[in-house]
Protein backbone atom coordinates (compact mmCIF):
# COMPACT_ATOMS: atom_id res chain seq x y z
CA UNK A 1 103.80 146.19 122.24
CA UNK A 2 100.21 145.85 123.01
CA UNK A 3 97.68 144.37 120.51
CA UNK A 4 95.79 147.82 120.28
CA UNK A 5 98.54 149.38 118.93
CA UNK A 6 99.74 146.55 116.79
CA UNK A 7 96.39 146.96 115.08
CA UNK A 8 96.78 150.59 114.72
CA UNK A 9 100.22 150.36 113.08
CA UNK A 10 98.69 148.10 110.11
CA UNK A 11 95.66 150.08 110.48
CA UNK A 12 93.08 147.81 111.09
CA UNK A 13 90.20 147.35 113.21
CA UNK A 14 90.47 145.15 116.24
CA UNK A 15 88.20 142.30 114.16
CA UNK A 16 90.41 141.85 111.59
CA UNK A 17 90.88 138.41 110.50
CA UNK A 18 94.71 136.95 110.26
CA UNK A 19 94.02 137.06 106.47
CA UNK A 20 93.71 140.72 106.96
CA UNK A 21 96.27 141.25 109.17
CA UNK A 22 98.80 139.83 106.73
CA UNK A 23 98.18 141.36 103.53
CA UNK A 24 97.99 144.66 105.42
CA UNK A 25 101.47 143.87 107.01
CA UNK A 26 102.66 142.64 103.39
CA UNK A 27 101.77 145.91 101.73
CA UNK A 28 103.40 148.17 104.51
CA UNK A 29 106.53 146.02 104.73
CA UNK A 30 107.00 146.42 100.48
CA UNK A 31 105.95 150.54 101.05
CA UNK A 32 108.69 150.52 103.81
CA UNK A 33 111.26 148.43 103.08
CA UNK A 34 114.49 149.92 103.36
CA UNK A 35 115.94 148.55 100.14
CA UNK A 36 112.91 150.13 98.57
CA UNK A 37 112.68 153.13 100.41
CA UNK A 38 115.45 155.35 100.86
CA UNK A 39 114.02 158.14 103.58
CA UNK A 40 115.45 157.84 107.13
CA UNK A 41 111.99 156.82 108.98
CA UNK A 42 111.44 153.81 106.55
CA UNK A 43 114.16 151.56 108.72
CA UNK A 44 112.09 152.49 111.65
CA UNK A 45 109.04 152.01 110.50
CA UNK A 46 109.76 148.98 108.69
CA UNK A 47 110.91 147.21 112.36
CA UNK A 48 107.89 148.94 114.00
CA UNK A 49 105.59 147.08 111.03
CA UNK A 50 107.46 144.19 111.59
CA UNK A 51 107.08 143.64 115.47
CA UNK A 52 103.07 144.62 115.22
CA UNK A 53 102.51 141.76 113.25
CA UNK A 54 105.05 139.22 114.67
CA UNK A 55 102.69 140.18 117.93
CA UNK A 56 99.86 139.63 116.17
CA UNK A 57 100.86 136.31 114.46
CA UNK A 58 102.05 135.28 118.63
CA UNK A 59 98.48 135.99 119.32
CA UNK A 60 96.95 134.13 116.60
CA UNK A 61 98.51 131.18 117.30
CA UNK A 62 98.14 131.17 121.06
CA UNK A 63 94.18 131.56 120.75
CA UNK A 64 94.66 128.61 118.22
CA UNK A 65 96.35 126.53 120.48
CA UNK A 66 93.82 126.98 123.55
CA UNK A 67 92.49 123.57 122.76
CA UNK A 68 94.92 121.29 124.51
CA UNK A 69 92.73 118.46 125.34
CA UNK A 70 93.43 116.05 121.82
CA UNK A 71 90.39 114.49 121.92
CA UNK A 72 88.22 117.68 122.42
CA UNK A 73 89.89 119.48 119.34
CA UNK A 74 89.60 115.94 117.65
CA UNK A 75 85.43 115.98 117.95
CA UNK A 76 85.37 119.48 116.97
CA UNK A 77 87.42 118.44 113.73
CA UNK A 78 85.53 115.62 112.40
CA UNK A 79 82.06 117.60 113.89
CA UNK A 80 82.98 120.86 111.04
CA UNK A 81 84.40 118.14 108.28
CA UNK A 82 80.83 115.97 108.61
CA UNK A 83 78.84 119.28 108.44
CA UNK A 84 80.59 120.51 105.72
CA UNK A 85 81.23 117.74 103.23
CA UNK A 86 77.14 117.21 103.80
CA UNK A 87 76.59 120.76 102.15
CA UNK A 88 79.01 119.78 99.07
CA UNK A 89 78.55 116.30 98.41
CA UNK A 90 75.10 114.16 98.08
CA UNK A 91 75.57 110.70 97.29
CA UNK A 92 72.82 108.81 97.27
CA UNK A 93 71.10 106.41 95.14
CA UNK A 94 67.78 108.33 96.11
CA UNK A 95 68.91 110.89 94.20
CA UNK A 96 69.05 109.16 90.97
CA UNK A 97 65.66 107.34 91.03
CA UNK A 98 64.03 109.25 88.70
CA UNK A 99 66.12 110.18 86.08
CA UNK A 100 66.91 106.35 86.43
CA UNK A 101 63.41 105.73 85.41
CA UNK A 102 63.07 108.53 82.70
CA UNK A 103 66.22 107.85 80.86
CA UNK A 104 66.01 103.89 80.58
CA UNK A 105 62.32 102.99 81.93
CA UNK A 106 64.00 100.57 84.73
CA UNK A 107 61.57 99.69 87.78
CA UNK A 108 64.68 100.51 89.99
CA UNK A 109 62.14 100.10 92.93
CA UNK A 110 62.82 96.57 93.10
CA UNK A 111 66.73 96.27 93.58
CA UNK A 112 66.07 98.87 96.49
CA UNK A 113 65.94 96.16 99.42
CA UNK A 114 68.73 93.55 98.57
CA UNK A 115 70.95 93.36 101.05
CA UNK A 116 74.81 93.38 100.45
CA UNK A 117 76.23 90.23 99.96
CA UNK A 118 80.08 90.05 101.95
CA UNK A 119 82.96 89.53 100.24
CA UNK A 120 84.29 86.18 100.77
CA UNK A 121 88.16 86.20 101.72
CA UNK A 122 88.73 83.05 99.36
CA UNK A 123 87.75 85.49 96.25
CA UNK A 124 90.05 87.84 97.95
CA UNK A 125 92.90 85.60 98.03
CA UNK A 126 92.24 84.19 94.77
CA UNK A 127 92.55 87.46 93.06
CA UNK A 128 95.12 88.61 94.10
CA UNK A 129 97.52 86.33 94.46
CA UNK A 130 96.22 85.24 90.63
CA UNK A 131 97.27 88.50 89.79
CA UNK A 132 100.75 88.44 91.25
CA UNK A 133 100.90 85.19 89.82
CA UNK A 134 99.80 86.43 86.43
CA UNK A 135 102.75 89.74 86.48
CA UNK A 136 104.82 86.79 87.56
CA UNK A 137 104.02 84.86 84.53
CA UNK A 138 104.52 87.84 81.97
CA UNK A 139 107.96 88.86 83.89
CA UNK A 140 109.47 85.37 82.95
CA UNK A 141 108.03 85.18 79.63
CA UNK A 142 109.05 88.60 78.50
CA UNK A 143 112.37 87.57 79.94
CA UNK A 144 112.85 84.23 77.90
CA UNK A 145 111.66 86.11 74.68
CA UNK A 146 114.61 88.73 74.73
């Protein structure tokens, strides 16, 4: 079965998304199911419904799978995420300047250019194994108090 008539069997136009494709091949395979419909073309149809869009879905997933070089399809990925978490998210502290300086009257101008200082691995250490320490402490009291 060629795609043309695959499309004509759902009835849709050759630019039909897959969206498309598969609510129009949802609604004809309820319409001509035969445990819903009893007339004698609706087994036929049914399977000729079915195979259009199991052709269609082949299709679909061979034009998605064109991309076998990894690190091609990888750049392409991370190229659409950037551009579109850009649109929906912008974090900045830019952004809050002046509603900074409306709501509490801070000069916010001056904490602008300090650089970050790096965490030190001894605080890192010292936390957390304080911590562990501390749950370790609270284990064997709670323990003793029973």
């Amino acid at each position: 079965m060629n795609s043309a008539h695959c499309y004509g069997v759902l009835g849709l136009e050759k630019d039909a998304t897959f969206k498309e494709i598969k609510q129009a091949y949802r609604q004809l395979s309820l319409k001509y199911h035969p445990d819903r419909n009893r007339d004698r073309d609706a087994d036929r149809k049914f399977r000729e419904i079915t195979e259009a869009y199991q052709t269609l879905r082949i299709e679909q997933k061979k034009e998605n799978t064109k991309h076998k070089d990894a690190e091609v399809a990888h750049a392409q990925f991370w190229k659409y995420y950037d551009k579109e978490t850009a649109k929906e998210v912008k974090v900045g502290y830019g952004a809050y300047r002046e509603e900074l300086r409306r709501n509490f009257g801070v000069n916010v101008d001056q904490y602008e250019d300090r650089p970050e200082r790096p965490v030190s691995h001894k605080t890192t250490h010292m936390l957390l194994y304080g911590g562990l320490g501390a749950i370790a402490l609270w284990i064997i009291i709670s323990e003793i108090l029973k």
